[in-house]
Protein backbone atom coordinates (compact mmCIF):
# COMPACT_ATOMS: atom_id res chain seq x y z
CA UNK A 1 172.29 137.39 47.60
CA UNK A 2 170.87 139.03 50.45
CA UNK A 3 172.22 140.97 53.33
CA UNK A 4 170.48 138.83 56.32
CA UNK A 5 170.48 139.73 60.13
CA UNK A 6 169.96 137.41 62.37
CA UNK A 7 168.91 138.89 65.84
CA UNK A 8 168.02 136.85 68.86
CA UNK A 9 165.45 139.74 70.55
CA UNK A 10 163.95 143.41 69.54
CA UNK A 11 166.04 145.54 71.54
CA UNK A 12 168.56 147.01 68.58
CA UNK A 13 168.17 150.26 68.11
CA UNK A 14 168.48 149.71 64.22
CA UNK A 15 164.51 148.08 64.79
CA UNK A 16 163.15 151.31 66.64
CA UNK A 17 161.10 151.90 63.03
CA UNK A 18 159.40 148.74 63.39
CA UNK A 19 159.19 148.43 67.35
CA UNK A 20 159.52 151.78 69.35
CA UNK A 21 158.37 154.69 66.91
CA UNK A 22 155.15 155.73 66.24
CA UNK A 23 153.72 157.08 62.84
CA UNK A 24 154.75 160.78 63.94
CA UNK A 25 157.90 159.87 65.38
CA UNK A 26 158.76 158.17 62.10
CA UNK A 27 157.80 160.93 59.51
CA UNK A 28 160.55 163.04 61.59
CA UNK A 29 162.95 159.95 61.94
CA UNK A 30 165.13 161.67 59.11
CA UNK A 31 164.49 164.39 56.29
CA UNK A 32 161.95 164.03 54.72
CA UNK A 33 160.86 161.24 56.77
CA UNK A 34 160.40 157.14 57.14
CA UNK A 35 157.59 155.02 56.87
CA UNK A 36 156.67 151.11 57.52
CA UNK A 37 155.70 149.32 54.74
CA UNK A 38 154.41 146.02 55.09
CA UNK A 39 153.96 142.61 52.60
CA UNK A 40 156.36 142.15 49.92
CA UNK A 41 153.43 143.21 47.89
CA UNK A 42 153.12 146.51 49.47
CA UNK A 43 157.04 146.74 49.91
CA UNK A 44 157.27 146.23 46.21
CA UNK A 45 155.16 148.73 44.83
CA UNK A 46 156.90 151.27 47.43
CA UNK A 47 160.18 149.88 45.38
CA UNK A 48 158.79 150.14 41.85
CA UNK A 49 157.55 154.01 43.01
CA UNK A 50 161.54 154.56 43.64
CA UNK A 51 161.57 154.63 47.27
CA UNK A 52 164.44 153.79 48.90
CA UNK A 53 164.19 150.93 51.65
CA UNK A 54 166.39 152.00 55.09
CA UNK A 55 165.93 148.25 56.14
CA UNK A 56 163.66 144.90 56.28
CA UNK A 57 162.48 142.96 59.36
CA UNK A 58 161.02 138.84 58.46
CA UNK A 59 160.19 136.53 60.49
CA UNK A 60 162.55 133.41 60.28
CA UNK A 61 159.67 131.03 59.71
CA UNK A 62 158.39 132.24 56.66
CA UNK A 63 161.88 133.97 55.35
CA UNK A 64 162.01 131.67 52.54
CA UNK A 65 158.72 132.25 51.26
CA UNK A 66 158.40 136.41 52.15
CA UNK A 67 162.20 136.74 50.13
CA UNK A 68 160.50 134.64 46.93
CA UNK A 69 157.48 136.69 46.66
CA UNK A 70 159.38 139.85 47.07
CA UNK A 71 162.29 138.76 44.41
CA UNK A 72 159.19 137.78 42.56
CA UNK A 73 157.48 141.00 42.89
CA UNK A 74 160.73 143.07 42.19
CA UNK A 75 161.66 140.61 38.66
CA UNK A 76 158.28 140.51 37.28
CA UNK A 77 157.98 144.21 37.33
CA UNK A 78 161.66 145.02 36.76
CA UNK A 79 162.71 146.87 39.97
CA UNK A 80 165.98 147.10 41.35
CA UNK A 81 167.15 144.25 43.70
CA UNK A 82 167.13 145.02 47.38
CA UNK A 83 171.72 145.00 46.88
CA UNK A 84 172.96 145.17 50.60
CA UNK A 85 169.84 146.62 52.27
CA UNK A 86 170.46 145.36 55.98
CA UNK A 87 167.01 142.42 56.29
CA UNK A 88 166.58 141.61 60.26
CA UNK A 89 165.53 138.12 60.99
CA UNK A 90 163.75 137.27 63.91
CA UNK A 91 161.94 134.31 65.20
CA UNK A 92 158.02 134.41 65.93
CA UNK A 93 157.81 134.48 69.40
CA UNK A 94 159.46 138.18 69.25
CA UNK A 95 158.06 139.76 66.03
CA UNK A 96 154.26 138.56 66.98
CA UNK A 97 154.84 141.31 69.79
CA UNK A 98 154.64 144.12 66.99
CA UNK A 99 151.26 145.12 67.11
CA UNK A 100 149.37 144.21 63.97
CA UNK A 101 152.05 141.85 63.01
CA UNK A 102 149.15 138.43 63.89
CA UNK A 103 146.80 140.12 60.93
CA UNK A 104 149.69 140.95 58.45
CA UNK A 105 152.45 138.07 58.96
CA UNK A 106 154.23 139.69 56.34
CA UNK A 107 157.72 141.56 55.97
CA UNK A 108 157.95 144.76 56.83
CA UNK A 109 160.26 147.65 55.26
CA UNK A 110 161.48 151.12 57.01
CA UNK A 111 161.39 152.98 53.94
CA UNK A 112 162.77 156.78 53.16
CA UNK A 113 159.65 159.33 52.42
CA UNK A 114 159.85 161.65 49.60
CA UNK A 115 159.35 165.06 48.86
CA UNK A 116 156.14 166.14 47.71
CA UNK A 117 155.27 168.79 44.91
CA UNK A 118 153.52 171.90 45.57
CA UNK A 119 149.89 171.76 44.27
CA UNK A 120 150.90 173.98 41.14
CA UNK A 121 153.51 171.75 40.27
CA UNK A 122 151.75 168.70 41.07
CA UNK A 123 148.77 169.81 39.22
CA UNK A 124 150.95 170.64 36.11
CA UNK A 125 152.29 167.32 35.97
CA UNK A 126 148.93 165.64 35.75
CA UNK A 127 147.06 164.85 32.09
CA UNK A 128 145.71 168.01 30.45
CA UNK A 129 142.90 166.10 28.39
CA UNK A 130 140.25 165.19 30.95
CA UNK A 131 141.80 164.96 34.42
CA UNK A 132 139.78 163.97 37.24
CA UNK A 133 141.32 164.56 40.14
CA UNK A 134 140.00 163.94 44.18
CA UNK A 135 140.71 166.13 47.01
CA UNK A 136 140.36 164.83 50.64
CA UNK A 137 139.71 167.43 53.09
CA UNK A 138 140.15 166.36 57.25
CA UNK A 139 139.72 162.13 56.49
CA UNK A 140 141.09 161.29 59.44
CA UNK A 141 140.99 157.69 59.43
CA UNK A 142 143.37 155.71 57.74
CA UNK A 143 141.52 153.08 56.58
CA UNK A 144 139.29 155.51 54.76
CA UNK A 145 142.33 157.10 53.18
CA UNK A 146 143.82 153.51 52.18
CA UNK A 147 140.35 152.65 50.39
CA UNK A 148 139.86 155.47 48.89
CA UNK A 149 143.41 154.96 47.06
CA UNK A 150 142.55 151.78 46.03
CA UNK A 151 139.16 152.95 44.35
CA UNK A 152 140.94 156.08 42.32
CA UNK A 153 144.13 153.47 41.31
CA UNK A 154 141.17 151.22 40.23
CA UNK A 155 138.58 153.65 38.45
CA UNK A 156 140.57 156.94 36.48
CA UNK A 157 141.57 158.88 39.21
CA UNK A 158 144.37 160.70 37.57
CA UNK A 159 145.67 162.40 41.17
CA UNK A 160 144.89 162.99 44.72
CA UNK A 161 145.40 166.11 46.77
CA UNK A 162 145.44 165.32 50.38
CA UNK A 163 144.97 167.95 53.29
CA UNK A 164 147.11 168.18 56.29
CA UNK A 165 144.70 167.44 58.39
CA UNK A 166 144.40 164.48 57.14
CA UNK A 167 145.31 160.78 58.01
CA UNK A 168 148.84 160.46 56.21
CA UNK A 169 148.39 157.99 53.81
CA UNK A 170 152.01 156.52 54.17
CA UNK A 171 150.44 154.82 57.47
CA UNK A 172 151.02 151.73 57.68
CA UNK A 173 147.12 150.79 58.14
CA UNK A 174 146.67 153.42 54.94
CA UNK A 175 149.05 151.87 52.61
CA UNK A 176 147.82 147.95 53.87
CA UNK A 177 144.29 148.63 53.25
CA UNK A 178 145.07 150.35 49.88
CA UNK A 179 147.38 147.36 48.76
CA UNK A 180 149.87 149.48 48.05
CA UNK A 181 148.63 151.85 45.52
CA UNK A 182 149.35 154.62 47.53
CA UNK A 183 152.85 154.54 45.48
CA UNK A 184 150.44 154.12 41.76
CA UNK A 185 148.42 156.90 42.22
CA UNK A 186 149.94 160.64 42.20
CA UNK A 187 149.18 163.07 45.37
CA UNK A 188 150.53 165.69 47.45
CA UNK A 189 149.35 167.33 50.58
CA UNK A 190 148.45 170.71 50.58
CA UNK A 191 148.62 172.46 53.77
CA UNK A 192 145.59 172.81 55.61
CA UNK A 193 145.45 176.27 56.34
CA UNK A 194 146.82 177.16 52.61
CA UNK A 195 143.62 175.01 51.68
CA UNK A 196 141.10 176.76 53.58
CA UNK A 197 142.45 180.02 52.39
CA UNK A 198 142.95 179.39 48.68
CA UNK A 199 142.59 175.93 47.66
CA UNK A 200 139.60 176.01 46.09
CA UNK A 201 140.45 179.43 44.10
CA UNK A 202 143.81 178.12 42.88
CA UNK A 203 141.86 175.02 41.44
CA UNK A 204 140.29 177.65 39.58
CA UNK A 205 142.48 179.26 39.12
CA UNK A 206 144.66 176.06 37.07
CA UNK A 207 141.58 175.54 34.91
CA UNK A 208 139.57 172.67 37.77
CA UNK A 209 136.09 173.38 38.32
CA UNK A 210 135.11 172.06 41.66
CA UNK A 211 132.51 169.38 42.44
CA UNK A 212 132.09 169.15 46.44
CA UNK A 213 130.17 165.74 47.95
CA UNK A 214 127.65 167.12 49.96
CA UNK A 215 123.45 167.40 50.60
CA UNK A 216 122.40 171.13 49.79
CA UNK A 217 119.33 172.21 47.93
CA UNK A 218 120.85 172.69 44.70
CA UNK A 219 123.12 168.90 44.90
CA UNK A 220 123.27 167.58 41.37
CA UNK A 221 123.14 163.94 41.14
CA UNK A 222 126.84 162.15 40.23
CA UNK A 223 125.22 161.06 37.42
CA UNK A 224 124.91 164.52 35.94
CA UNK A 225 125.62 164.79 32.50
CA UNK A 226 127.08 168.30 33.41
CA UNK A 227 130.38 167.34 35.15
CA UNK A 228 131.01 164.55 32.06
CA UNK A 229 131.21 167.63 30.21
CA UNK A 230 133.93 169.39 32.48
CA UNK A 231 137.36 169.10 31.28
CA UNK A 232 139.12 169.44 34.40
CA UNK A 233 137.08 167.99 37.39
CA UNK A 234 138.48 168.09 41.12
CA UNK A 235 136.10 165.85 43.64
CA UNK A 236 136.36 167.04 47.10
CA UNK A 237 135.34 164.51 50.15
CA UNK A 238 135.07 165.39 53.69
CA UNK A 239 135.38 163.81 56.36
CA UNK A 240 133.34 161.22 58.56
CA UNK A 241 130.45 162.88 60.44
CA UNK A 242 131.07 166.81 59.74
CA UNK A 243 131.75 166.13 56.42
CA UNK A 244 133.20 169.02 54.06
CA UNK A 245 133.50 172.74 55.47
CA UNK A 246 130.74 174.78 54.68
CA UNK A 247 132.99 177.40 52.80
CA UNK A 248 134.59 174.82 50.78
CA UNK A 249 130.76 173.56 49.81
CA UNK A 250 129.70 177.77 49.21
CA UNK A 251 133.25 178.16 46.62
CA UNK A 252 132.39 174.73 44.93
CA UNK A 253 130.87 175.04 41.47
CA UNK A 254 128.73 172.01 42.19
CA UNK A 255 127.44 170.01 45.10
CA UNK A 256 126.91 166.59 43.93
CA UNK A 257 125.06 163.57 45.86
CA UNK A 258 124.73 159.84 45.43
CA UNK A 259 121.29 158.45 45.08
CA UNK A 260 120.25 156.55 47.49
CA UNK A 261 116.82 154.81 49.11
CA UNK A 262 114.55 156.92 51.22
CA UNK A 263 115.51 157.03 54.80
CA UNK A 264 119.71 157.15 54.37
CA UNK A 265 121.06 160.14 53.21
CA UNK A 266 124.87 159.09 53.26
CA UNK A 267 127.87 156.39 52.69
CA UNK A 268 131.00 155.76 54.06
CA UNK A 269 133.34 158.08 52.79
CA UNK A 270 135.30 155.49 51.21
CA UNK A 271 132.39 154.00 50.09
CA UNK A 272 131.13 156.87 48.28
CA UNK A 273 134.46 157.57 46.90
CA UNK A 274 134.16 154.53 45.38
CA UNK A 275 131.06 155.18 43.57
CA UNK A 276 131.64 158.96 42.83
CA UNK A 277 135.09 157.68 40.92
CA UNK A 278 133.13 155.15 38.96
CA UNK A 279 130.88 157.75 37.63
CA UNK A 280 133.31 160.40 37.06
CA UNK A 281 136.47 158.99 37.00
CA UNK A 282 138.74 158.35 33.46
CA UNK A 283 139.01 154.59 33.59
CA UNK A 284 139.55 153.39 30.35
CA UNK A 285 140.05 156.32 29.03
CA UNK A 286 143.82 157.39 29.45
């Protein structure tokens, strides 16, 4: 059984996640935060991660069918039932105002952050044999972060360190574009300022040697058979247009480069990620 809600407009105050806050206003909502998730397949990854849903919102025309593919979801995979979780229902005419909601048509959850590990700990946690790990320093855009998810989840990526200057990948346009596995793939944040002070010496410090994407005259092609042999690899990505800071480049061990046709020098960052985890990253190996 579920614990339906049937509302006639958008004006409860128990829908400001889904109608009146913004992303910032909902990562200070409540300790440590909310976030939106939206389409049962989204929502049920978040679940299977052990995050705890505040509430749902459907739209009464495709209840039926957004409830079955959730249940679905949540039996296939063996994750706890929704229990008494309050589910809003309201018809289309109001939940097509949410913006976005014409390109998703999906549920959506409010669901209750966690916290995140320091980088030692986090770092710790990960696989000892081999780790590859990516670091994304001021990628600002969301659906950059979202894709570049989806490409470690999909190619050995064994974490992801994200800076605080960052686009929060718990956006809803982050976690849509990276179908969820945003709650597969381990990360943390590290603090920006903490990063540009020390990041790059306590990845040295934990054993990483550092392989920053970036053109200087001594790049190394991804392809280098000397970063296969690295045990513990960290790939650092910048962002769009100003791309990594130039003292994260000088502490890097190696500067490393996709090759590409004369007359374009880069990718997409997401792009790029995409290719640099292909190369470097553990898939099929843990």
């Amino acid at each position: 059984m579920h614990n339906l809600i049937y509302l006639n407009n958008l004006e409860a105050a128990a829908l400001d996640p889904y109608v009146r806050f913004n992303e910032a206003q909902l990562s200070h909502a409540m300790k440590p935060g909310m976030f939106v998730a939206e389409s049962p397949k989204v929502i049920e990854r978040a679940l299977r991660a052990g995050y705890q849903p505040a509430s749902l919102l459907m739209e009464k025309r495709v209840l039926d069918r957004d409830l079955a593919d959730l249940d679905h979801e949540m039996i296939t995979n063996g994750t706890a039932d929704l229990g008494q979780t309050p589910i809003y229902v309201v018809d289309s005419t109001q939940i097509r105002q949410l913006a976005g909601y014409n390109m998703l048509r999906g549920a959506l959850a409010a669901m209750c952050r966690m916290a995140r590990p320091d980088l030692f700990d986090f770092l710790a946690a990960l696989p000892t044999d081999h780790p590859r790990i990516a670091v994304l320093e001021r990628v600002v855009n969301p659906a950059n972060i979202g894709a570049i998810f989806r490409s470690a989840a999909a190619l050995g990526i064994d974490g992801v360190v994200v800076t605080s200057d960052s686009a929060d990948p718990l956006y809803r346009r982050a976690s849509r574009v990276a179908m969820g596995t945003v709650f597969q793939v381990p990360w943390t944040y590290v603090d920006a300022k903490t990063w540009q002070a020390d990041g790059i010496g306590l990845l040295h410090r934990l054993g990483y040697r550092t392989a920053a994407m970036a053109l200087r005259h001594n790049t190394v092609s991804i392809a280098d058979s000397r970063l296969d042999r690295v045990n513990k690899l960290a790939i650092i990505l910048g962002a769009e247009g100003p791309g990594l800071r130039e003292q994260t480049i000088d502490q890097s061990d190696f500067t490393i480069k996709i090759p590409m046709a004369p007359g374009v020098d880069s990718l997409n960052v997401a792009a790029a990620s995409a290719l640099a985890f292909w190369e470097l990253g553990n898939h099929g190996v843990h």
